[in-house]
C-alpha atoms as a PDB file:
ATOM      1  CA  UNK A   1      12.310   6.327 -32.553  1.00  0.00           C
ATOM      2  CA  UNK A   2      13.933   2.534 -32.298  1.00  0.00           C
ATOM      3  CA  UNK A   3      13.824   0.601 -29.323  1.00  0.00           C
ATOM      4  CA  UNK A   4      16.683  -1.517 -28.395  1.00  0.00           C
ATOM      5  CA  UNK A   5      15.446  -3.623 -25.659  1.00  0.00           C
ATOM      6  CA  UNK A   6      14.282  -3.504 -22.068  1.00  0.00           C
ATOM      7  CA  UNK A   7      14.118   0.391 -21.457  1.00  0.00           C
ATOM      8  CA  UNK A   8      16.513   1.706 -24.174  1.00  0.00           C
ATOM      9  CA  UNK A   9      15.191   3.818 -26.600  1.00  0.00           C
ATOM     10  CA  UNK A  10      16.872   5.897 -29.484  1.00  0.00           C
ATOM     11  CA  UNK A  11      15.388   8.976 -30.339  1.00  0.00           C
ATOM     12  CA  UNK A  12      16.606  11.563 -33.068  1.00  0.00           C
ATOM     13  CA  UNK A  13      14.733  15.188 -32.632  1.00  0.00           C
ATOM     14  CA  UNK A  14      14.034  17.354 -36.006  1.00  0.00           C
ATOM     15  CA  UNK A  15      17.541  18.847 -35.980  1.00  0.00           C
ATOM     16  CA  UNK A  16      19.504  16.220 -35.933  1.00  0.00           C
ATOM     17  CA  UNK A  17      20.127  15.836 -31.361  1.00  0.00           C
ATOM     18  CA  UNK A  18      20.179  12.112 -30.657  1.00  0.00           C
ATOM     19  CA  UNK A  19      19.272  10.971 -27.380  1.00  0.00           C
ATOM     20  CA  UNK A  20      19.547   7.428 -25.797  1.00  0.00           C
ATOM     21  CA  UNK A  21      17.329   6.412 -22.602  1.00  0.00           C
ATOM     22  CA  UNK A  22      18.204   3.959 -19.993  1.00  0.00           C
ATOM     23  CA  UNK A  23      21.016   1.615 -21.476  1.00  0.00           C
ATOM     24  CA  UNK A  24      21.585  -0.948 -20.240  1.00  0.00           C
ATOM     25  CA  UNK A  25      25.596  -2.546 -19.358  1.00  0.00           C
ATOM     26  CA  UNK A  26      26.759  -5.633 -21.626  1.00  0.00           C
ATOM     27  CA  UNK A  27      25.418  -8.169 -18.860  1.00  0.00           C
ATOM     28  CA  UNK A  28      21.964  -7.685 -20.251  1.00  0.00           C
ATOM     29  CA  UNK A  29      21.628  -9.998 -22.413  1.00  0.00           C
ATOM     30  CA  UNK A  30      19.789  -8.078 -25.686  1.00  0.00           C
ATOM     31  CA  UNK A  31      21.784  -7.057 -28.465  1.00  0.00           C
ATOM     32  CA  UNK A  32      24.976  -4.803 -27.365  1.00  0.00           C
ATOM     33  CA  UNK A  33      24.512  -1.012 -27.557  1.00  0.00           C
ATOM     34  CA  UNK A  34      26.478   0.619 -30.273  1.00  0.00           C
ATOM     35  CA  UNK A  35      24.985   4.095 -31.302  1.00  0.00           C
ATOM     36  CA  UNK A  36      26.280   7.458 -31.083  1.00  0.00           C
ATOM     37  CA  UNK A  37      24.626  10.340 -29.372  1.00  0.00           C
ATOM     38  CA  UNK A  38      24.239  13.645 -28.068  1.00  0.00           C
ATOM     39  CA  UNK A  39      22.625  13.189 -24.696  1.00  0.00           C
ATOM     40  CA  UNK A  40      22.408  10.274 -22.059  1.00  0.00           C
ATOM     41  CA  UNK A  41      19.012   9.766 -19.692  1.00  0.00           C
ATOM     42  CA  UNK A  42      19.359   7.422 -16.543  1.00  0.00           C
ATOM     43  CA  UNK A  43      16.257   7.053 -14.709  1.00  0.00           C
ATOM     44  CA  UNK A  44      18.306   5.288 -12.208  1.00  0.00           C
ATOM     45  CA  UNK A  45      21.411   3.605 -11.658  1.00  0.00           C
ATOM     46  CA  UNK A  46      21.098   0.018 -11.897  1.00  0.00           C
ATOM     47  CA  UNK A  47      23.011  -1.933 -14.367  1.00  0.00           C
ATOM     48  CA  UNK A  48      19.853  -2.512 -16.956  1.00  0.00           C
ATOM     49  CA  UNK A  49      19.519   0.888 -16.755  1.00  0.00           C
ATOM     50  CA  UNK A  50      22.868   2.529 -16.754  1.00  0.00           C
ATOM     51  CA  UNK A  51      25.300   0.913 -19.381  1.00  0.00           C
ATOM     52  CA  UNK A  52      27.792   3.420 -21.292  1.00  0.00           C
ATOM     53  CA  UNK A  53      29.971   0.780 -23.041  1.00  0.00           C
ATOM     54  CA  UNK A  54      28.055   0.296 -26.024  1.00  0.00           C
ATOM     55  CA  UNK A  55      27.520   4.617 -26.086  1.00  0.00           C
ATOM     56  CA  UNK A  56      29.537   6.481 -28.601  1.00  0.00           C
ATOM     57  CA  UNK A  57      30.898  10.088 -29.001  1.00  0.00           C
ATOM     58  CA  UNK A  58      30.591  12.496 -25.973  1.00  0.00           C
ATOM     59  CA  UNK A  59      27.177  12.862 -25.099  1.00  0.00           C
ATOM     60  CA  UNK A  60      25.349  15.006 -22.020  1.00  0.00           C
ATOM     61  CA  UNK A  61      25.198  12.220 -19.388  1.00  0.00           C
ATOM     62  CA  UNK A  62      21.799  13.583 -17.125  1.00  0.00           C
ATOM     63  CA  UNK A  63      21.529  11.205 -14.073  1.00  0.00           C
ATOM     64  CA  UNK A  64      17.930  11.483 -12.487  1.00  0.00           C
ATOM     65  CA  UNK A  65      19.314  10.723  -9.093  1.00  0.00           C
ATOM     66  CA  UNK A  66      22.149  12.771  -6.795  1.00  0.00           C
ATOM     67  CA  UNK A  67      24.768  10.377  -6.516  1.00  0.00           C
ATOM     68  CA  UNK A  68      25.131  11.425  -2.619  1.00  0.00           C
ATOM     69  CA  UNK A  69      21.462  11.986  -1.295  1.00  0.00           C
ATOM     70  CA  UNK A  70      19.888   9.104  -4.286  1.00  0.00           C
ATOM     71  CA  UNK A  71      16.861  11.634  -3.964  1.00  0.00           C
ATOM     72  CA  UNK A  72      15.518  12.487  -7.533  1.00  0.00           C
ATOM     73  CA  UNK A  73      17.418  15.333  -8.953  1.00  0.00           C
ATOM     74  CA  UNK A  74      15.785  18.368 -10.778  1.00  0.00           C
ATOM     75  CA  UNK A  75      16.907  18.511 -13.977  1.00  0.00           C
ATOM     76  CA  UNK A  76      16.030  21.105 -16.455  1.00  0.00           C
ATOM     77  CA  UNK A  77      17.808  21.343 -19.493  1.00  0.00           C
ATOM     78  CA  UNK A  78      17.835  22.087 -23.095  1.00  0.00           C
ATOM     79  CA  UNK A  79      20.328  20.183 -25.988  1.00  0.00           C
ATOM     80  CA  UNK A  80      19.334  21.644 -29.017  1.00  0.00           C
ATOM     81  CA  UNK A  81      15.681  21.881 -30.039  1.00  0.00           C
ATOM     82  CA  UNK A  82      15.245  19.224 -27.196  1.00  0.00           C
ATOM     83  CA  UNK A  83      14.416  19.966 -23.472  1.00  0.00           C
ATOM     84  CA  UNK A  84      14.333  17.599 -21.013  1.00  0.00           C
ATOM     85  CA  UNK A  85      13.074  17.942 -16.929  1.00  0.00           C
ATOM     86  CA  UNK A  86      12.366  14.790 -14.372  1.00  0.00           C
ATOM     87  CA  UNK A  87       9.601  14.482 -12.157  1.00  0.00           C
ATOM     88  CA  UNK A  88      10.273  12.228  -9.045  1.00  0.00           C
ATOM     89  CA  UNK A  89       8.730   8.890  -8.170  1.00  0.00           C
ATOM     90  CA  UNK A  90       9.661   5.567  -6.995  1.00  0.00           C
ATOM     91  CA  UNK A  91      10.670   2.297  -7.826  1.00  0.00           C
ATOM     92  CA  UNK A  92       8.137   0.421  -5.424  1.00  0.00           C
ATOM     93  CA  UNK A  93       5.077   0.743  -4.082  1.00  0.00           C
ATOM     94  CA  UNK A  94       6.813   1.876  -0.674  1.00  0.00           C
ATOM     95  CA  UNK A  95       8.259   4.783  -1.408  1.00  0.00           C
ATOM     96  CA  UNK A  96      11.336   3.679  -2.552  1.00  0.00           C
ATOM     97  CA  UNK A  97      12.360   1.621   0.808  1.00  0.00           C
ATOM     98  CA  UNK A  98      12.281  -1.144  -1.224  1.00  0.00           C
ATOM     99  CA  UNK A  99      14.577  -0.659  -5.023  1.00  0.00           C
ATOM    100  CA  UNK A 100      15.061   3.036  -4.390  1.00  0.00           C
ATOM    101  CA  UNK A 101      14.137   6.287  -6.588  1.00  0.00           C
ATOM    102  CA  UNK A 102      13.037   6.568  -9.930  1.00  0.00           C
ATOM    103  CA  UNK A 103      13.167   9.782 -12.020  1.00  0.00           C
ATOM    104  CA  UNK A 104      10.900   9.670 -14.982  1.00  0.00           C
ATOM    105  CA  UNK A 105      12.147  12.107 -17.660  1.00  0.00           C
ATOM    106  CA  UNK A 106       9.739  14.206 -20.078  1.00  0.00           C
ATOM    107  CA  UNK A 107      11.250  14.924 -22.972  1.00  0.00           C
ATOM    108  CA  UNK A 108      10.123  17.825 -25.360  1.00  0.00           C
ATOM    109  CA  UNK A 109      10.917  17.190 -29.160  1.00  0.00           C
ATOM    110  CA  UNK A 110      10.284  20.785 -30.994  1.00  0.00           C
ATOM    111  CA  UNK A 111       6.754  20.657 -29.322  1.00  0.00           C
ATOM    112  CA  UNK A 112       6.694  16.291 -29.260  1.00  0.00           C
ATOM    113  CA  UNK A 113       6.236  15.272 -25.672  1.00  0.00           C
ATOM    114  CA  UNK A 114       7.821  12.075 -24.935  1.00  0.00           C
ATOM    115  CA  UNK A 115       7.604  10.460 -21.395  1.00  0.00           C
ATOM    116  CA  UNK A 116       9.805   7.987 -20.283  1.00  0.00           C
ATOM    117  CA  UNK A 117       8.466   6.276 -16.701  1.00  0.00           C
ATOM    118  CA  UNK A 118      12.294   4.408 -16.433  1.00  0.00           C
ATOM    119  CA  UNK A 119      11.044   2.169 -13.663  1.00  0.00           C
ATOM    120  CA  UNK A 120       7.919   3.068 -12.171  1.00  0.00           C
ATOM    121  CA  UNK A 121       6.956   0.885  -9.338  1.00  0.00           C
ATOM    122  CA  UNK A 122       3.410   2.508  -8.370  1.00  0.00           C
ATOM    123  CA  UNK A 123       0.539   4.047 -10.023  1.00  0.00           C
ATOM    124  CA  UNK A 124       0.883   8.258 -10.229  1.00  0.00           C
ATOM    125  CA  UNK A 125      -0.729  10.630  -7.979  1.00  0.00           C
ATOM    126  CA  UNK A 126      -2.324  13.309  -9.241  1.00  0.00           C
ATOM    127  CA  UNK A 127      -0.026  15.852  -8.507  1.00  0.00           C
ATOM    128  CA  UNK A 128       2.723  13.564 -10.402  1.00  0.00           C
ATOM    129  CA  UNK A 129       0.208  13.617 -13.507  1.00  0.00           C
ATOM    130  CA  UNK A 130      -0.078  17.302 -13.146  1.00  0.00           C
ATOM    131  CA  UNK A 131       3.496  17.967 -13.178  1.00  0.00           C
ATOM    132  CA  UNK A 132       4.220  15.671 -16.037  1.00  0.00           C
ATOM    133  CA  UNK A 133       1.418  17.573 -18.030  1.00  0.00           C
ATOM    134  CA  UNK A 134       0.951  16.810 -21.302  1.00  0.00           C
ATOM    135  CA  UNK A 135       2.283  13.582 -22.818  1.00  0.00           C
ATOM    136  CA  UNK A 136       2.040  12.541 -26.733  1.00  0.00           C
ATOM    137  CA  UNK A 137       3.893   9.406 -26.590  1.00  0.00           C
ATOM    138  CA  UNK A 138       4.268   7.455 -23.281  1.00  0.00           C
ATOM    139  CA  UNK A 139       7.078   4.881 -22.614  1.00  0.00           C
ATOM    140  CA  UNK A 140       6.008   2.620 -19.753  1.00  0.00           C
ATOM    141  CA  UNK A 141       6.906  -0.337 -18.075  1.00  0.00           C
ATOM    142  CA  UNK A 142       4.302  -3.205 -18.090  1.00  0.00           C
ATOM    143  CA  UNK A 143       6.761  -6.451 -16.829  1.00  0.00           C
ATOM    144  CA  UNK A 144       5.642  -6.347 -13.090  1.00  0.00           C
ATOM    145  CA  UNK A 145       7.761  -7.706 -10.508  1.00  0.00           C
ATOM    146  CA  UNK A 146      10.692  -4.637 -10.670  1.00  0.00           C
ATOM    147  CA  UNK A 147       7.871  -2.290 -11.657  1.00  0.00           C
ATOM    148  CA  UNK A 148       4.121  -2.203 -12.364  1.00  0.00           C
ATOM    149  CA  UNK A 149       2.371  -4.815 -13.888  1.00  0.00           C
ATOM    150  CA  UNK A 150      -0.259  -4.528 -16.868  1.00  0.00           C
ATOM    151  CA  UNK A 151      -2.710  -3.466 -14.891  1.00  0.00           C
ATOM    152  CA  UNK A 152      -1.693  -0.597 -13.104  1.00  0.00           C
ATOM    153  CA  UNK A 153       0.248   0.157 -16.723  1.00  0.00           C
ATOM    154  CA  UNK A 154      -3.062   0.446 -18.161  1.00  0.00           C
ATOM    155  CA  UNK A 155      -4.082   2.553 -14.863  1.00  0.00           C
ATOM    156  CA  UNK A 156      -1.323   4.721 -15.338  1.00  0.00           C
ATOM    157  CA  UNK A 157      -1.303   5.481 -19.171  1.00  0.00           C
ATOM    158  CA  UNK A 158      -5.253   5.981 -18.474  1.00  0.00           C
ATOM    159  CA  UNK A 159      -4.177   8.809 -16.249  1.00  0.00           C
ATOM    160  CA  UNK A 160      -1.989  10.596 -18.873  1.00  0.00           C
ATOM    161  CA  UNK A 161      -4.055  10.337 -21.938  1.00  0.00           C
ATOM    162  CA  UNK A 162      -1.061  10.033 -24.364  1.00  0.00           C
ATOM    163  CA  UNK A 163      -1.654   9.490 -27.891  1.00  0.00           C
ATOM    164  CA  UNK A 164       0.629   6.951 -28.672  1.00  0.00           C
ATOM    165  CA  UNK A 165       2.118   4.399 -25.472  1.00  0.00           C
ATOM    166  CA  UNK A 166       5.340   2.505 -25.888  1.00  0.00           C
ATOM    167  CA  UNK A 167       5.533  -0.775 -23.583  1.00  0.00           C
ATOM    168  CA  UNK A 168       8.710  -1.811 -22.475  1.00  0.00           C
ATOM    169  CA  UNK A 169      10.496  -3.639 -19.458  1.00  0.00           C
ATOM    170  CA  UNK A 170       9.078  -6.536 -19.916  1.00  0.00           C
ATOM    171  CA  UNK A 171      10.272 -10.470 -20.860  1.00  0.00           C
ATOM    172  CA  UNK A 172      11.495 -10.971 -24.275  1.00  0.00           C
ATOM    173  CA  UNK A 173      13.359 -13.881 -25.491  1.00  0.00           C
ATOM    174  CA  UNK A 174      16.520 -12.266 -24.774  1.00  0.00           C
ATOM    175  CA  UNK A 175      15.144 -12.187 -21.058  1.00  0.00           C
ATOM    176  CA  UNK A 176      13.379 -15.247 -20.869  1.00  0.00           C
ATOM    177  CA  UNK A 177      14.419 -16.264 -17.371  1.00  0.00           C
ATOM    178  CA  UNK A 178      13.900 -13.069 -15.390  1.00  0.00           C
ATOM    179  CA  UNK A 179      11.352 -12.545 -13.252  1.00  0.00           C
ATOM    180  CA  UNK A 180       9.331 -10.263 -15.150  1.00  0.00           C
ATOM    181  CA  UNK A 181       6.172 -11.000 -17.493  1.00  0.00           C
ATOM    182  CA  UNK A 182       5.491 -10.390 -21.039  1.00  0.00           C
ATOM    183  CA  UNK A 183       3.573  -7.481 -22.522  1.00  0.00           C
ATOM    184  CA  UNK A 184       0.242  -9.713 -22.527  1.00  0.00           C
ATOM    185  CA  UNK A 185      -1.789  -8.261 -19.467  1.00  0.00           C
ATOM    186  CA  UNK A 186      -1.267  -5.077 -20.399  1.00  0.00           C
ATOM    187  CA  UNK A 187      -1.928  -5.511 -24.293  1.00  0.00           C
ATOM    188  CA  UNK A 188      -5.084  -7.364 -22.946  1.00  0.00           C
ATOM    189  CA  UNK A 189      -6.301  -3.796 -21.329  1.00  0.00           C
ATOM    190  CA  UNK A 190      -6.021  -1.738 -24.792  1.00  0.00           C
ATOM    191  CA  UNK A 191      -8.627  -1.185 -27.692  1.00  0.00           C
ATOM    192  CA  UNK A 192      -5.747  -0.484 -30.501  1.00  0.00           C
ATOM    193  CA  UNK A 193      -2.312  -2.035 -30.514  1.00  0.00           C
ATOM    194  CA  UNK A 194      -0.297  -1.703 -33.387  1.00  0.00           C
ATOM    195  CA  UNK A 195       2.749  -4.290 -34.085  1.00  0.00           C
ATOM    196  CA  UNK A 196       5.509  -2.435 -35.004  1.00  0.00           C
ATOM    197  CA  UNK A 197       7.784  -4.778 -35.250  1.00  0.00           C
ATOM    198  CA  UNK A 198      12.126  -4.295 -35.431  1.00  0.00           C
ATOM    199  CA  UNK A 199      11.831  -0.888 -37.498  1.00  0.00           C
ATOM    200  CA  UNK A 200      12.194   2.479 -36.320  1.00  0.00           C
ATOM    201  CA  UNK A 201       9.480   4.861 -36.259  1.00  0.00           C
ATOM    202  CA  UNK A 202       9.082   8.618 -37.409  1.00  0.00           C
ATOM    203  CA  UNK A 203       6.805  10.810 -34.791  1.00  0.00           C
ATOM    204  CA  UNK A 204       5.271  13.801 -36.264  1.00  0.00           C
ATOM    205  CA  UNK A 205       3.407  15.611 -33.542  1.00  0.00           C
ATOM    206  CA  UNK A 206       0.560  16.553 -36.197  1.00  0.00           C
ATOM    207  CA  UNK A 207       0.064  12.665 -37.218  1.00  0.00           C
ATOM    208  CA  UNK A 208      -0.263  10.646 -34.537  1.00  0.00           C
ATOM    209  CA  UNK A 209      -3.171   8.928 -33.586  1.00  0.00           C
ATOM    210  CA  UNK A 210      -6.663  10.712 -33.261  1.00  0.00           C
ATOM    211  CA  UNK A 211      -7.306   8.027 -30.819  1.00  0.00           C
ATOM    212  CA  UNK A 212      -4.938   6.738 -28.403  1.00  0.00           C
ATOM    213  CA  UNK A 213      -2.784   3.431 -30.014  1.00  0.00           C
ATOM    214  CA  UNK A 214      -0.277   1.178 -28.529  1.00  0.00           C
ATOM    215  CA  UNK A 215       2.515   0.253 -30.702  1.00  0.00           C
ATOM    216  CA  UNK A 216       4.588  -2.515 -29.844  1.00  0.00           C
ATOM    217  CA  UNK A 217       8.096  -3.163 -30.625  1.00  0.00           C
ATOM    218  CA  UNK A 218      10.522  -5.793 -31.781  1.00  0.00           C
ATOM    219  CA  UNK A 219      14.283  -6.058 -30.991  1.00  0.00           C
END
């Protein structure tokens, strides 16, 4: 796993399906896309989420919300030894009135469970943390603002028990005038927090964390 800024992540499953979440279009200013891969996830459709100029080969585009209704669609599909399905939420704390829909996707890696929130704007219910079910690694927005801040980050990963959380959407230096925060409030919530810096990272199901660890990324 290698994150490339904001809510882009690349992921490559045991045999060999690459999948790319949330890119973002060449006005964001972090280092341009340029990867190839099998399969495309869009929690939504704004332009630092949905960016295919940097994407390479022909990949499965799956867009988490119907074009005509911009309701949350219900995807469930399999690419390989990956599966992936959404579960609906919203980007605000007013049921989407405000920024819209948000699908998050959970992602199934040959038994891995990755989560990605895209841009979660409110803490979950519990029937949202009941459909999402079990979650290994969680990928979760902690900038504020356009989503939730640290604290209900904290709230929300607290709700899912994942093994291993992921923060993202949140100022960088490549970002430094949006409206978001940094990573800090969160961070400031959690016992273990690992700096992983610009590297990628392998995830083997059987050796992740006992106890739940927060790795942080570099771009």
């Amino acid at each position: 796993m290698k994150w490339l800024g904001h809510a882009c992540f690349y992921l490559t499953s045991p045999q060999g399906v690459r999948v790319l979440t949330d890119p973002f279009d060449p006005g964001v200013p972090y280092p341009p896309i340029s990867v190839e891969c099998d399969v495309v996830t869009v929690s939504h459709e704004h332009s630092d989420h949905y960016g295919l100029k940097g994407v390479k080969g022909s990949p499965k585009l799956l867009l988490g919300l119907d074009k005509d209704t911009e309701a949350v669609k219900k995807i469930q599909e399999t690419v390989g030894d990956v599966s992936f399905r959404t579960v609906a939420s919203n980007h605000d704390e007013q049921g989407g009135s405000k920024r819209g829909r948000n699908a998050i996707f959970v992602m199934d890696f040959s038994g891995l469970k990755i989560v990605h929130l895209g841009d979660l704007g409110h803490e979950l219910s519990d029937g949202a943390v009941q459909e999402i079910g079990q979650c290994d690694v969680l990928l979760i927005p902690v900038g504020g603002f356009y989503t939730i801040g640290g604290t209900a980050a904290a709230k929300v990963a607290g709700s899912l028990s994942p093994r291993v959380v992921v923060p993202m959407h949140y100022k960088t230096q490549y970002i430094a005038s949006w409206s978001i925060s940094g990573p800090e409030e969160f961070l400031a919530t959690q016992k273990a927090v690992r700096n992983v810096g610009k590297g990628e990272v392998a995830l083997d199901k059987w050796a992740l964390p006992v106890k739940p660890e927060v790795w942080v990324f570099a771009v």
